[in-house]
Protein backbone atom coordinates (compact mmCIF):
# COMPACT_ATOMS: atom_id res chain seq x y z
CA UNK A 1 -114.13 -81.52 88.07
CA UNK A 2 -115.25 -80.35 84.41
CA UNK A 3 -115.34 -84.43 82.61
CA UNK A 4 -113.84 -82.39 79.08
CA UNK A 5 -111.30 -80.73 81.12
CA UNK A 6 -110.27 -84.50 83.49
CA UNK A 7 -110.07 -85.76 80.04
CA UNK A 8 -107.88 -83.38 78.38
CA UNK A 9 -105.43 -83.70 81.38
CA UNK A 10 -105.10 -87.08 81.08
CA UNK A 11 -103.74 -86.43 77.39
CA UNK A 12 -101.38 -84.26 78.35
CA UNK A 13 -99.81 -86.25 81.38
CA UNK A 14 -99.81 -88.86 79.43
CA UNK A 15 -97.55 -86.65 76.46
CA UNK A 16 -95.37 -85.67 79.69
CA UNK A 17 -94.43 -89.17 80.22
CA UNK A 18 -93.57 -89.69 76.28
CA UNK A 19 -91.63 -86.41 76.62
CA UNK A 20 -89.59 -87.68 79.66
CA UNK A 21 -89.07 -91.01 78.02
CA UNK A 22 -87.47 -88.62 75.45
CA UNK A 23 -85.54 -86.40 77.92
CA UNK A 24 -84.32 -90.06 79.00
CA UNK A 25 -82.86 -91.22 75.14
CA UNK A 26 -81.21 -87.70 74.93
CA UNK A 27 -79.42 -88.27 78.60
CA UNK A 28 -78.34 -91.56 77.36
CA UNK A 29 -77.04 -90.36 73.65
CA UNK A 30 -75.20 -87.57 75.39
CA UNK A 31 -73.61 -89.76 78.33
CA UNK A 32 -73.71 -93.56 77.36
CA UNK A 33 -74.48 -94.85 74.72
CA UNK A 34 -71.97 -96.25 72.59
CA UNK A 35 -70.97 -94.58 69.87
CA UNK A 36 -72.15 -97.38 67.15
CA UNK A 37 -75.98 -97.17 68.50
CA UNK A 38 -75.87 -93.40 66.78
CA UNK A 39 -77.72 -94.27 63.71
CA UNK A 40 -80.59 -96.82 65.53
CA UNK A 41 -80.85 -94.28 68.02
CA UNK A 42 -81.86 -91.60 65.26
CA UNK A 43 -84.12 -93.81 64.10
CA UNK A 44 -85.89 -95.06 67.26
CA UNK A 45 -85.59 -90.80 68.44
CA UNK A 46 -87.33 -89.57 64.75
CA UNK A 47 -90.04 -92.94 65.61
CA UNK A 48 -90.13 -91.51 69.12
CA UNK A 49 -91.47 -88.06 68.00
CA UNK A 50 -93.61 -88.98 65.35
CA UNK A 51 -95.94 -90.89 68.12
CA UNK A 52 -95.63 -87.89 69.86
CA UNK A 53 -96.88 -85.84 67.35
CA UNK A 54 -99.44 -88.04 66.59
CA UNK A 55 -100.77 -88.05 69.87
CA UNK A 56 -100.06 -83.80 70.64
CA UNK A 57 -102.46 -83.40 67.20
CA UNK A 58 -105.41 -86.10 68.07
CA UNK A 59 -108.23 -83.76 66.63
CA UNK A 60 -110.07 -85.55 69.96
CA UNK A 61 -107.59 -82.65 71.90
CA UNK A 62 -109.12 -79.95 69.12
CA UNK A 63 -112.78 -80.55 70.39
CA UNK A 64 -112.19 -80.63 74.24
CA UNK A 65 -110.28 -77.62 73.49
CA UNK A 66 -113.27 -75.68 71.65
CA UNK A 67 -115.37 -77.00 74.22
CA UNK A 68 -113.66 -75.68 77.20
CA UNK A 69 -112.70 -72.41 75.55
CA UNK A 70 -116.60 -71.97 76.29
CA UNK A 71 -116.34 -72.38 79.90
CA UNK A 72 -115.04 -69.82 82.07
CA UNK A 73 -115.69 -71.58 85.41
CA UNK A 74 -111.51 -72.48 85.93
CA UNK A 75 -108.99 -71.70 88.22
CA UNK A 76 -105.93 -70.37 87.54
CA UNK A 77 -103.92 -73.84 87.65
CA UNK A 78 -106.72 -75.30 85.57
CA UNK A 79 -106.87 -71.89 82.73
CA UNK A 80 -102.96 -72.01 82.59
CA UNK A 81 -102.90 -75.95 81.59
CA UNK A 82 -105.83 -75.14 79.40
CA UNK A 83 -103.81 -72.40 77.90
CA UNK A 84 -100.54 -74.40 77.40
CA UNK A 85 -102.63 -77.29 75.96
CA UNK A 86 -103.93 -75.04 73.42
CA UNK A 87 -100.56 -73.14 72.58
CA UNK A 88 -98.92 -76.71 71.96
CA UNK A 89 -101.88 -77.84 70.14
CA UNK A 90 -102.23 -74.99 67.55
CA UNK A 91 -98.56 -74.99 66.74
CA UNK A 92 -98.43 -78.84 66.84
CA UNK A 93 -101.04 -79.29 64.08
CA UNK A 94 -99.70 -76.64 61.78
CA UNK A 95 -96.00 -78.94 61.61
CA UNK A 96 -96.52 -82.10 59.40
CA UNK A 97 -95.41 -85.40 61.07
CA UNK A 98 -92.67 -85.97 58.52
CA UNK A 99 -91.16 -82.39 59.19
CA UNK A 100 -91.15 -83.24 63.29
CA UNK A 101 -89.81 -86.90 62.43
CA UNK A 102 -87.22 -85.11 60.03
CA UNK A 103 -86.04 -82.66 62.49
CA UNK A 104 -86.17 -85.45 65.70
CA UNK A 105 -83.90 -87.90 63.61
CA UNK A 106 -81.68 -84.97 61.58
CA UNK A 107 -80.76 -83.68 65.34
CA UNK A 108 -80.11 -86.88 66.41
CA UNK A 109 -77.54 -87.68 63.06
CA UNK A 110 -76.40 -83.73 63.50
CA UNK A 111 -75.39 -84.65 66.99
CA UNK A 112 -73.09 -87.24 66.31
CA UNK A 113 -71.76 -85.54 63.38
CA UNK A 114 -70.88 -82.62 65.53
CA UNK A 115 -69.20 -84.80 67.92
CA UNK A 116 -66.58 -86.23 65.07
CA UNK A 117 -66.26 -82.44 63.29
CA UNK A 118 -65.43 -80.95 66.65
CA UNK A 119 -63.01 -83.80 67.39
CA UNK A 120 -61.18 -83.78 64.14
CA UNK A 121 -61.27 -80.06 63.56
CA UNK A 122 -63.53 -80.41 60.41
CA UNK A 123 -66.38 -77.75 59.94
CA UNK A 124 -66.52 -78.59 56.24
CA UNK A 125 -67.89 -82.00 57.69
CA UNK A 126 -70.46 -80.24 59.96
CA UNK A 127 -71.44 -77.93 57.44
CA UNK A 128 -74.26 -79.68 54.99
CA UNK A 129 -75.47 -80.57 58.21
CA UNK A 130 -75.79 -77.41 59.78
CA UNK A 131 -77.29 -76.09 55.98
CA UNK A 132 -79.95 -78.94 56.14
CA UNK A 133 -81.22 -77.69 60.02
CA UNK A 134 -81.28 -74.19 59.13
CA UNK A 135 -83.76 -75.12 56.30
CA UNK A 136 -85.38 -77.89 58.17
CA UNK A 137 -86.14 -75.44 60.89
CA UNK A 138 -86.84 -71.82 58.37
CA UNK A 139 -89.75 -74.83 57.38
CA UNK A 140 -91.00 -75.57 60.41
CA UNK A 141 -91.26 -71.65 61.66
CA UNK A 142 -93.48 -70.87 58.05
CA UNK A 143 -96.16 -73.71 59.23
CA UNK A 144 -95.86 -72.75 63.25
CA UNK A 145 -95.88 -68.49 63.15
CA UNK A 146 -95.50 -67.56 59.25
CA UNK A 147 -96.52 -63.64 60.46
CA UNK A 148 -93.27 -63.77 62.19
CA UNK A 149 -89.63 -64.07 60.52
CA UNK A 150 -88.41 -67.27 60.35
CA UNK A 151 -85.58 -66.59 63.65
CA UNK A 152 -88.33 -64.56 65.69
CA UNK A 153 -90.41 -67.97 65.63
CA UNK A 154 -87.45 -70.36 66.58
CA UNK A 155 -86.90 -67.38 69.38
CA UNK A 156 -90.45 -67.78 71.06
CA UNK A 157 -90.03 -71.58 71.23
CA UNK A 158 -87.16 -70.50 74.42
CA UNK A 159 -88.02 -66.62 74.93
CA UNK A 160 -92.04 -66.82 74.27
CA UNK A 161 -93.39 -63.56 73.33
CA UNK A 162 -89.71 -62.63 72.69
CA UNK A 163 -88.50 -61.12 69.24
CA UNK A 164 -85.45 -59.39 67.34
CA UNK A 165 -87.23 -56.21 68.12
CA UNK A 166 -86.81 -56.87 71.95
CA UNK A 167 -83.61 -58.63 72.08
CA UNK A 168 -81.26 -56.62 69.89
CA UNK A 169 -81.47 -52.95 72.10
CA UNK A 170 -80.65 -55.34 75.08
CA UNK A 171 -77.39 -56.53 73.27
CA UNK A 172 -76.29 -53.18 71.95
CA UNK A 173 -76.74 -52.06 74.96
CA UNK A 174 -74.46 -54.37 76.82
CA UNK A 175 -72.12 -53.86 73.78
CA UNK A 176 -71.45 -50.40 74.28
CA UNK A 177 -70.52 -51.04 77.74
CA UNK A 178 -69.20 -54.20 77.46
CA UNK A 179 -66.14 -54.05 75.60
CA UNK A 180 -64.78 -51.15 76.72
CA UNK A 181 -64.84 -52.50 80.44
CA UNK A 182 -63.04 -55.83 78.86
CA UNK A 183 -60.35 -53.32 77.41
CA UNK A 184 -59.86 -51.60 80.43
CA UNK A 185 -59.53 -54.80 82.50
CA UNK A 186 -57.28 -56.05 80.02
CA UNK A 187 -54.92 -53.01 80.51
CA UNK A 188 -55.38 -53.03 84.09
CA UNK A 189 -51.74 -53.50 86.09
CA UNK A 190 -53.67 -55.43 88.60
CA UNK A 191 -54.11 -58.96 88.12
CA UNK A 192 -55.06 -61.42 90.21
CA UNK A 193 -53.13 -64.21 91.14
CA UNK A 194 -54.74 -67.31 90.12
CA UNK A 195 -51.88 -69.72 89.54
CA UNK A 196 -52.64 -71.96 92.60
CA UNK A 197 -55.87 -73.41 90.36
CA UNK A 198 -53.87 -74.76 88.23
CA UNK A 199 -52.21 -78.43 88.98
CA UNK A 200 -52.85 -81.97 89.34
CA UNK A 201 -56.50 -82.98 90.73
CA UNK A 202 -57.69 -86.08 91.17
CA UNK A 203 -61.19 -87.12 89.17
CA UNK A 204 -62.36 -88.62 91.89
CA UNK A 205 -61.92 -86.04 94.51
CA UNK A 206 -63.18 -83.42 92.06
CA UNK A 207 -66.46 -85.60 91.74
CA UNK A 208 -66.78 -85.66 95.71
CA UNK A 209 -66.02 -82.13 96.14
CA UNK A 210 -69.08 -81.16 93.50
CA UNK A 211 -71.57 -83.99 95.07
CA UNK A 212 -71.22 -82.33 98.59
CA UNK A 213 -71.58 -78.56 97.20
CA UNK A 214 -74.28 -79.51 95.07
CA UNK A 215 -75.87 -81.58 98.14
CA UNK A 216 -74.81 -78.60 100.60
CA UNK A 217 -77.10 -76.40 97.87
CA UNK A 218 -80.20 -79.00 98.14
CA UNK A 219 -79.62 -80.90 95.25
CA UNK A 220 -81.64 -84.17 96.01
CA UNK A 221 -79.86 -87.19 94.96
CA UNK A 222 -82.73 -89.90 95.52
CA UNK A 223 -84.00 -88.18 92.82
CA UNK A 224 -81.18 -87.13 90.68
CA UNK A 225 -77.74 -88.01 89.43
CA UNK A 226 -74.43 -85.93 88.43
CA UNK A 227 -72.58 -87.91 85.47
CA UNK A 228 -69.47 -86.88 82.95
CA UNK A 229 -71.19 -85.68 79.06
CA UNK A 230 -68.45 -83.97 76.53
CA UNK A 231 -71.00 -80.93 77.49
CA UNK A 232 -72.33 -80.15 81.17
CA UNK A 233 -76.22 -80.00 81.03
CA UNK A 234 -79.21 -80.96 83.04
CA UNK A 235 -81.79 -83.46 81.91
CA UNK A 236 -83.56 -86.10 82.53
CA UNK A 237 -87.25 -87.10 82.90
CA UNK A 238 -89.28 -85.46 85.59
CA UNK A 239 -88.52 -83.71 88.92
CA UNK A 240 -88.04 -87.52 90.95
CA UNK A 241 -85.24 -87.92 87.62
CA UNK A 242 -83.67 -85.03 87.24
CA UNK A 243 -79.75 -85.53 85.61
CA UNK A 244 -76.84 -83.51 85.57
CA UNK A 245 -73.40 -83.56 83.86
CA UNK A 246 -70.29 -81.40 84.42
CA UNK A 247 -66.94 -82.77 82.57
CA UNK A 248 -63.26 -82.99 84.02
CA UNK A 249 -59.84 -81.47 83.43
CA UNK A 250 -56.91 -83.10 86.08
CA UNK A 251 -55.04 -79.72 85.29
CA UNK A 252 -58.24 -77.61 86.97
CA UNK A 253 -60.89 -78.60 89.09
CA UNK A 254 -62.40 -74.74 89.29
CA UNK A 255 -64.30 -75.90 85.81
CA UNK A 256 -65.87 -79.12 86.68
CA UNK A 257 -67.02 -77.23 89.99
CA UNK A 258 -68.54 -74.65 88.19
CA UNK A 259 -70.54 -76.50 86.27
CA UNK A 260 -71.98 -78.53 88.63
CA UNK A 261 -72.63 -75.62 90.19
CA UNK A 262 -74.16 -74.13 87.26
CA UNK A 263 -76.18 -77.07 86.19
CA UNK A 264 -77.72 -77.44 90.02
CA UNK A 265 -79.04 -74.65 89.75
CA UNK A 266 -80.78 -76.06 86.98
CA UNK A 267 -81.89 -79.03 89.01
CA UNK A 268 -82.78 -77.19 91.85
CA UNK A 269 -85.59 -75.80 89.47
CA UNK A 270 -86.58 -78.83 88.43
CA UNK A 271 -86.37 -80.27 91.75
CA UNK A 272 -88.49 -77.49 93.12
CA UNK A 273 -91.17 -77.02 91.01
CA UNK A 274 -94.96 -77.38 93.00
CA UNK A 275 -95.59 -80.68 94.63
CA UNK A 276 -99.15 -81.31 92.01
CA UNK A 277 -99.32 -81.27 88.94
CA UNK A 278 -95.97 -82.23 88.14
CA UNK A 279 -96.96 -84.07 84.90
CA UNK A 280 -99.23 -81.44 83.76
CA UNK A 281 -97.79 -77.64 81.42
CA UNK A 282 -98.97 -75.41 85.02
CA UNK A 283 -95.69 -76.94 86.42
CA UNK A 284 -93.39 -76.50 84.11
CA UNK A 285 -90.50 -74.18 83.62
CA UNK A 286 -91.20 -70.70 82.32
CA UNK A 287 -88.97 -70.07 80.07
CA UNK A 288 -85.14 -71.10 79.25
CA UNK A 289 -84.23 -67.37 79.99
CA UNK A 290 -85.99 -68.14 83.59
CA UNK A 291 -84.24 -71.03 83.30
CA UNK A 292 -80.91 -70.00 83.48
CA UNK A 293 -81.25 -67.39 85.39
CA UNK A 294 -81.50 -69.51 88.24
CA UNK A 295 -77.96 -71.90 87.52
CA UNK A 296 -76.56 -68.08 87.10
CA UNK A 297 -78.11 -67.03 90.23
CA UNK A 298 -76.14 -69.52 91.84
CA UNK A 299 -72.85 -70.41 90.06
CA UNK A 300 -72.36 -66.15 89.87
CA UNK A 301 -73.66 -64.65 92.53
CA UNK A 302 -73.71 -66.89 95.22
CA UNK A 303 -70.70 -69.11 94.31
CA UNK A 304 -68.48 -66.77 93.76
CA UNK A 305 -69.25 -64.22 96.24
CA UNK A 306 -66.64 -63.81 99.20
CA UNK A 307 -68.75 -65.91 101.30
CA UNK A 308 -69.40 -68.23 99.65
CA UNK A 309 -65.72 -68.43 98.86
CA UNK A 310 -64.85 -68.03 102.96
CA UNK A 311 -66.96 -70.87 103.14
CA UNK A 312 -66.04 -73.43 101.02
CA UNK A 313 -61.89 -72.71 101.21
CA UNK A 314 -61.67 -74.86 104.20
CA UNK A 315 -63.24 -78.06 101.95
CA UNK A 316 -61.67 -77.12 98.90
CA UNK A 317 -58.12 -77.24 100.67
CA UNK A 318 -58.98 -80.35 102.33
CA UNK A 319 -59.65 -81.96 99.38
CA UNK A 320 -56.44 -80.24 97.28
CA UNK A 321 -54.07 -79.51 100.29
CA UNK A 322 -50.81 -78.93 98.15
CA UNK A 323 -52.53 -76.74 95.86
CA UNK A 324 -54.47 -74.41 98.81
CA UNK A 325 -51.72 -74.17 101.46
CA UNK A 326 -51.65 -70.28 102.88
CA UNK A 327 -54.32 -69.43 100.52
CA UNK A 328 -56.88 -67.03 102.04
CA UNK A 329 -60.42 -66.45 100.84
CA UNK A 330 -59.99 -62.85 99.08
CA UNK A 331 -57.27 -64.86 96.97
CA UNK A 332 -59.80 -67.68 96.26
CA UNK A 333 -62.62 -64.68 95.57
CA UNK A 334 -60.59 -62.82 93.14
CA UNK A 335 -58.94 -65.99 91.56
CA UNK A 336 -62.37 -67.22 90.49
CA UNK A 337 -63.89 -64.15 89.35
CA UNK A 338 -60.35 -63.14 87.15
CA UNK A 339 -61.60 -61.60 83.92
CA UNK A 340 -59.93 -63.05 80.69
CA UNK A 341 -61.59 -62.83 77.20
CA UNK A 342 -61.37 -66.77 76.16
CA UNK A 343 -62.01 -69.30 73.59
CA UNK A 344 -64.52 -71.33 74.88
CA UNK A 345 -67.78 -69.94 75.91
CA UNK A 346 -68.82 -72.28 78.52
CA UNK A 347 -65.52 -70.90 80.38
CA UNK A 348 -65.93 -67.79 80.26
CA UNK A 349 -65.93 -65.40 82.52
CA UNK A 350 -69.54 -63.44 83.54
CA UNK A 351 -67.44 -59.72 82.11
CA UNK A 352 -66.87 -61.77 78.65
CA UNK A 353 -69.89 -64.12 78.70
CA UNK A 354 -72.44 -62.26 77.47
CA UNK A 355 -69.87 -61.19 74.16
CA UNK A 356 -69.98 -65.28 73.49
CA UNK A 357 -73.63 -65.16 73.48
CA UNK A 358 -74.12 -62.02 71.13
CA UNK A 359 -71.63 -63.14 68.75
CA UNK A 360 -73.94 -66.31 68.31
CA UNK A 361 -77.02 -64.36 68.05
CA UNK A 362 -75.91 -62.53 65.04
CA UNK A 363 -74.79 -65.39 63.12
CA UNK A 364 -77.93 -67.00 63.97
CA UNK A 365 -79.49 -63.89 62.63
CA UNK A 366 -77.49 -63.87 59.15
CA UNK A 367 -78.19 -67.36 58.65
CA UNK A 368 -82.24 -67.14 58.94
CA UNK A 369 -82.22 -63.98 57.03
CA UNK A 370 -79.96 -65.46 54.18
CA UNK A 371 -76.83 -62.05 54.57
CA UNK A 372 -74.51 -65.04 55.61
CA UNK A 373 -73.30 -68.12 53.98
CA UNK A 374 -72.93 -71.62 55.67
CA UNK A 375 -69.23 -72.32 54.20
CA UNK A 376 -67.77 -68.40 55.83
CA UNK A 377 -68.70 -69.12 59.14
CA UNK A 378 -65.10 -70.10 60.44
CA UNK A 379 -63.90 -66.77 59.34
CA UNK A 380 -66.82 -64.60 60.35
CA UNK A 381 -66.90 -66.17 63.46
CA UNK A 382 -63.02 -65.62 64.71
CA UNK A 383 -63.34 -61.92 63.10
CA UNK A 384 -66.58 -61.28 65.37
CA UNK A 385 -63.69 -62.85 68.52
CA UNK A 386 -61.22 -60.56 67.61
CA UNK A 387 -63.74 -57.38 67.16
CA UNK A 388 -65.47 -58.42 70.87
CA UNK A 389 -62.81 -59.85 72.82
CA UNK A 390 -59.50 -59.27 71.20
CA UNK A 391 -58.47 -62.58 70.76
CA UNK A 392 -58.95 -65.19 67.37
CA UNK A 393 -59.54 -69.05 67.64
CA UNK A 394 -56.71 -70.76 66.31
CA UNK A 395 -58.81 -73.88 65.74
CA UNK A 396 -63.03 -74.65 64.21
CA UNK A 397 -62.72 -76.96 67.47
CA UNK A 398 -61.85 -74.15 69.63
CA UNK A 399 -64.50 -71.22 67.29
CA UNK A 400 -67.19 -72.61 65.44
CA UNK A 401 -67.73 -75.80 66.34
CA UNK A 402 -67.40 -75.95 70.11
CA UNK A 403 -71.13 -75.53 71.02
CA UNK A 404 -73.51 -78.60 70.39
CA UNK A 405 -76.60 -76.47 70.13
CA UNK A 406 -76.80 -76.35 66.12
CA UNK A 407 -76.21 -79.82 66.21
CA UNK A 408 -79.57 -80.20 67.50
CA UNK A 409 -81.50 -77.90 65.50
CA UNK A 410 -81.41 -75.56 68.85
CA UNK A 411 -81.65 -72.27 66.94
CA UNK A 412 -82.89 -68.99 69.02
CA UNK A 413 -81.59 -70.97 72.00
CA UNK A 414 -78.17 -68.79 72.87
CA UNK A 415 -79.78 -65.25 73.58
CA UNK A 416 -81.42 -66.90 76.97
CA UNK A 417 -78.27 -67.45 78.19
CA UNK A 418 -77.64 -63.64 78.96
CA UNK A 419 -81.27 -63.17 79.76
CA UNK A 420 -80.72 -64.99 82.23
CA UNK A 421 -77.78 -63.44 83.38
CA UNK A 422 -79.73 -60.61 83.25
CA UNK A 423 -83.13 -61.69 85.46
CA UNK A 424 -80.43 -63.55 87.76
CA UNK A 425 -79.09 -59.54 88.43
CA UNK A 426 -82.29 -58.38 89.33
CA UNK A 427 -83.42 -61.60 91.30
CA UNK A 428 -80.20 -61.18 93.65
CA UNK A 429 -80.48 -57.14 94.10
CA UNK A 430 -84.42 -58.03 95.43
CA UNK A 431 -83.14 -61.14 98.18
CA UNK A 432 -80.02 -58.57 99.39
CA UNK A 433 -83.42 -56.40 99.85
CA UNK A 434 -85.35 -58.61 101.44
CA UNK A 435 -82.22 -60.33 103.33
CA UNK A 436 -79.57 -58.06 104.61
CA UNK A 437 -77.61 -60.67 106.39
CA UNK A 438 -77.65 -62.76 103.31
CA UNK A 439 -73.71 -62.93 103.20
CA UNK A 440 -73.81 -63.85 106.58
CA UNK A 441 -76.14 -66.49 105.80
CA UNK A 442 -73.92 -68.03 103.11
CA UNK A 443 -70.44 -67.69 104.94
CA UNK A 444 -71.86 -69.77 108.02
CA UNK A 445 -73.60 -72.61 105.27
CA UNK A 446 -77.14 -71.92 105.12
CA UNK A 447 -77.47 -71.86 101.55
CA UNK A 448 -81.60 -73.75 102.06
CA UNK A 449 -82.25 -69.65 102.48
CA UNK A 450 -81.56 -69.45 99.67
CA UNK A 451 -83.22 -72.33 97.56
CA UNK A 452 -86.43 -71.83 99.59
CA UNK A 453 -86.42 -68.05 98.45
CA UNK A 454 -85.85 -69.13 95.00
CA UNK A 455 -88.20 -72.01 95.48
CA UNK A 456 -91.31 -69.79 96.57
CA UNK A 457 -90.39 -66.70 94.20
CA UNK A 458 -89.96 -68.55 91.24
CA UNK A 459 -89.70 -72.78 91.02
CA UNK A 460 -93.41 -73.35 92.35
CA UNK A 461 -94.68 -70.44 90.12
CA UNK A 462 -94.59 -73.11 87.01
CA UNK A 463 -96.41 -70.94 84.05
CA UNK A 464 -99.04 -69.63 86.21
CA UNK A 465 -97.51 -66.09 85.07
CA UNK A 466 -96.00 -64.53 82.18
CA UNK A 467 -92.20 -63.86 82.07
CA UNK A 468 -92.62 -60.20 82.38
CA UNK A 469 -95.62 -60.40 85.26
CA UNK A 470 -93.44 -62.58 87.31
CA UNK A 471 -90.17 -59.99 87.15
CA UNK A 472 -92.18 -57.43 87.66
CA UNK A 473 -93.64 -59.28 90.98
CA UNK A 474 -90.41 -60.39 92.10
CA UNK A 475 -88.36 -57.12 91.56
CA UNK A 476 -90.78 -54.74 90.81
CA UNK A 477 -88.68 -53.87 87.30
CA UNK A 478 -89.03 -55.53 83.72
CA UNK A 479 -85.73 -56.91 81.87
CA UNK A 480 -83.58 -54.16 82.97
CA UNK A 481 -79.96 -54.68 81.52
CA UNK A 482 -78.47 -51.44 83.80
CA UNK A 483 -79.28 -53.77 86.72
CA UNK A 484 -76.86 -56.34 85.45
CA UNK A 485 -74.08 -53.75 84.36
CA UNK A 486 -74.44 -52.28 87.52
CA UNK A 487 -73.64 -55.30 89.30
CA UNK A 488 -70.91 -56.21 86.98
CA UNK A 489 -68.97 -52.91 86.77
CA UNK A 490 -69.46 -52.49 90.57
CA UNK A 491 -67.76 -55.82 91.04
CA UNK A 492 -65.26 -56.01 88.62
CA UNK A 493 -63.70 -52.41 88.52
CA UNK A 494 -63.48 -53.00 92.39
CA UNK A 495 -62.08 -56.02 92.18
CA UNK A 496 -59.49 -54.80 88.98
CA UNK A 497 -58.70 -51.95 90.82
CA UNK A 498 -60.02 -49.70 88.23
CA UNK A 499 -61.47 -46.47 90.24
């Protein structure tokens, strides 16, 4: 092996392990900690980074960089982690170390700040906050990509190679056909009857129900845990430590169950990603658009399919047998695919989701290109509700400050949610393709067709290929957003009784 090249990769395992170490403080702030450690942990987080950054811009990285960019003689694992090195390298040096330690230990304050506003119903205490990471990160975007506006820039660090330009005929796309299918299943005289999720359900039994779906999906738990965080999310440290979180209501368990759901699909991706390497940028995770398309893949197609649903009722009304008596699966089907516009985005439905995510995007927009001011976001935000999805926040807890993504500086972050909902379309229209008896598959519990498919497609391609190169390979198509209305209309006008 090239010596430059064995040297290089040492440096960047070795800012992999710093980075988990990382991932590892953020599991704990978000789970554990007590709440008194906030302002240490900011501290020892903003520390953290700066010896990060120090080591990510050792000039000794610049010259076996210029050195290798001279030889050609590389395979494709070895060009991509050359690659990555030198894409983390050029934007790493352009940031100075008291802008990353600012940012590392302002997220970490913003964070707990956020927690308190949301709790209390205060945005005028989250908003100086919020002010100072807009500016904070409008900085960092001039050093990394100043030919790009200041959002486009904070976009490529989730969407890479992703801008405005790309993202907005997506959006007004799904707007146009969006909200009129929300107001037609709104006026629909067919609802379905979902009162039976509703009761009393133990904690406990919730937590067992999730740990044997999310084990029945291939979630490995000698290398993983599922915990309670105010916010379901997966994290951790590296694909032998990869952590989950899903939250609890006693009044529904169909949330909690989601979310694990969701966020295994998440972990299944981390979980799955090719056996070498694993500490090096070929391994890694594409994008967070790629990303989520995979927990969407399986918390909205798969989960709530009718076989999956046919599958699981028996379990479900073992574990809640008052609730489930005389139930049947089409009930259980329809119940958990009911379309109802809703405050919260992380309950949302996969007709009203995307609305959530848009409504964020343009905000984001208006506050990197100055046409919106900090203090009118309550406002703006429930009249952007009201225009999308009929309804208006009575509460900043239940609007504006329920995510805790600007709390972390996590800015061009929210379009990859429907992105993902959007490659997670495409990805299941190819496997019905390939696997005509995939239903079949699911209702009789072989869900490892599935992960495998998913595994070899997509997990163990790490960032050997572009976004749009490994779509295209997959299904053959680009980021097609008909796809996912297709599959949406289909499903929901069928299921609302609309044709």
């Amino acid at each position: 092996m090239n010596a430059k090249y064995q040297r290089l990769i040492e440096r960047l395992k070795e800012s992999s392990r710093l980075g988990g170490i990382m991932g590892i403080l953020h599991w704990d702030q978000e789970v554990i900690m007590p709440s008194g450690a906030a302002e240490s942990r900011a501290k020892q987080m903003g520390v953290l980074a700066g010896i990060m950054h120090e080591k990510s811009t050792d000039p000794e990285i610049g010259k076996l960089l210029d050195c290798l960019n001279t030889n050609g003689s590389f395979n494709s694992f070895e060009a991509c982690n050359i690659r990555e090195a030198r894409r983390e390298y050029e934007m790493e040096t352009k940031v100075p170390k008291d802008l990353v330690m600012d940012l590392a230990e302002y997220s970490s304050k913003g964070h707990q700040v956020w927690v308190k506003a949301r709790s209390e119903n205060k945005f005028s205490d989250f908003a100086p906050v919020l002010a100072q990471l807009v500016e904070l990160k409008k900085r960092w975007a001039e050093y990394v990509a100043p030919e790009l506006q200041s959002y486009d820039a904070n976009i490529d660090l989730y969407e890479r190679g992703t801008t405005m330009a790309d993202i907005n005929p997506v959006f007004e796309t799904l707007k146009a056909e969006l909200i009129p299918l929300i107001r037609e299943i709104q006026a629909s005289d067919y609802k379905p009857d979902k009162s039976f999720l509703s009761g009393e359900y133990s904690v406990e039994k919730q937590e067992a129900l999730g740990r044997k779906i999310s084990k029945d999906m291939g979630f490995a738990f000698d290398c993983g845990r599922m915990d309670v965080s105010v916010h379901p999310f997966c994290g951790g440290s590296h694909p032998t430590d990869v952590r989950i979180t899903t939250r609890y209501r006693t009044d529904n368990f169909i949330e909690s169950l989601y979310a694990v759901i969701h966020e295994t699909g998440h972990g299944l991706y981390e979980q799955g990603r090719m056996k070498d390497d694993r500490d090096l940028p070929v391994s890694e995770a594409l994008t967070m658009g790629i990303h989520e398309s995979q927990s969407l893949f399986w918390e909205r197609m798969i989960a709530q399919s009718p076989a999956f649903c046919n599958r699981y009722l028996p379990l479900i009304a073992e574990t809640f047998p008052k609730n489930f008596k005389g139930i049947g699966g089409k009930q259980l089907y329809e119940a958990v695919n009911s379309s109802e516009p809703s405050f919260i985005r992380v309950e949302a439905d996969e007709v009203t989701y995307p609305m959530h995510v848009i409504l964020r995007y343009e905000i984001e927009k208006g506050l990197f290109d100055d046409s919106i001011d900090i203090n009118s976001l309550p406002d703006l935000w429930n009249s952007k509700m009201k225009e999308y999805l009929g309804i208006e926040p009575p509460t900043d807890t239940l609007g504006v400050l329920q995510d805790t993504h600007w709390s972390g500086g996590a800015f061009g972050y929210f379009p990859s949610y429907t992105l993902g909902a959007i490659y997670a379309s495409q990805f299941y229209k190819t496997l019905k393709k390939e696997k005509p008896d995939l239903e079949s598959k699911i209702e009789s519990g072989n869900l490892a067709t599935i992960r495998e498919w998913l595994n070899q497609n997509i997990h163990q391609k790490g960032r050997l290929l572009s976004v749009s190169k490994l779509v295209n390979q997959v299904t053959g198509d680009n980021l097609n957003p008909i796809v996912f209305l297709d599959y949406i209309k289909t499903k929901y006008r069928k299921i609302y009784k609309l044709d």
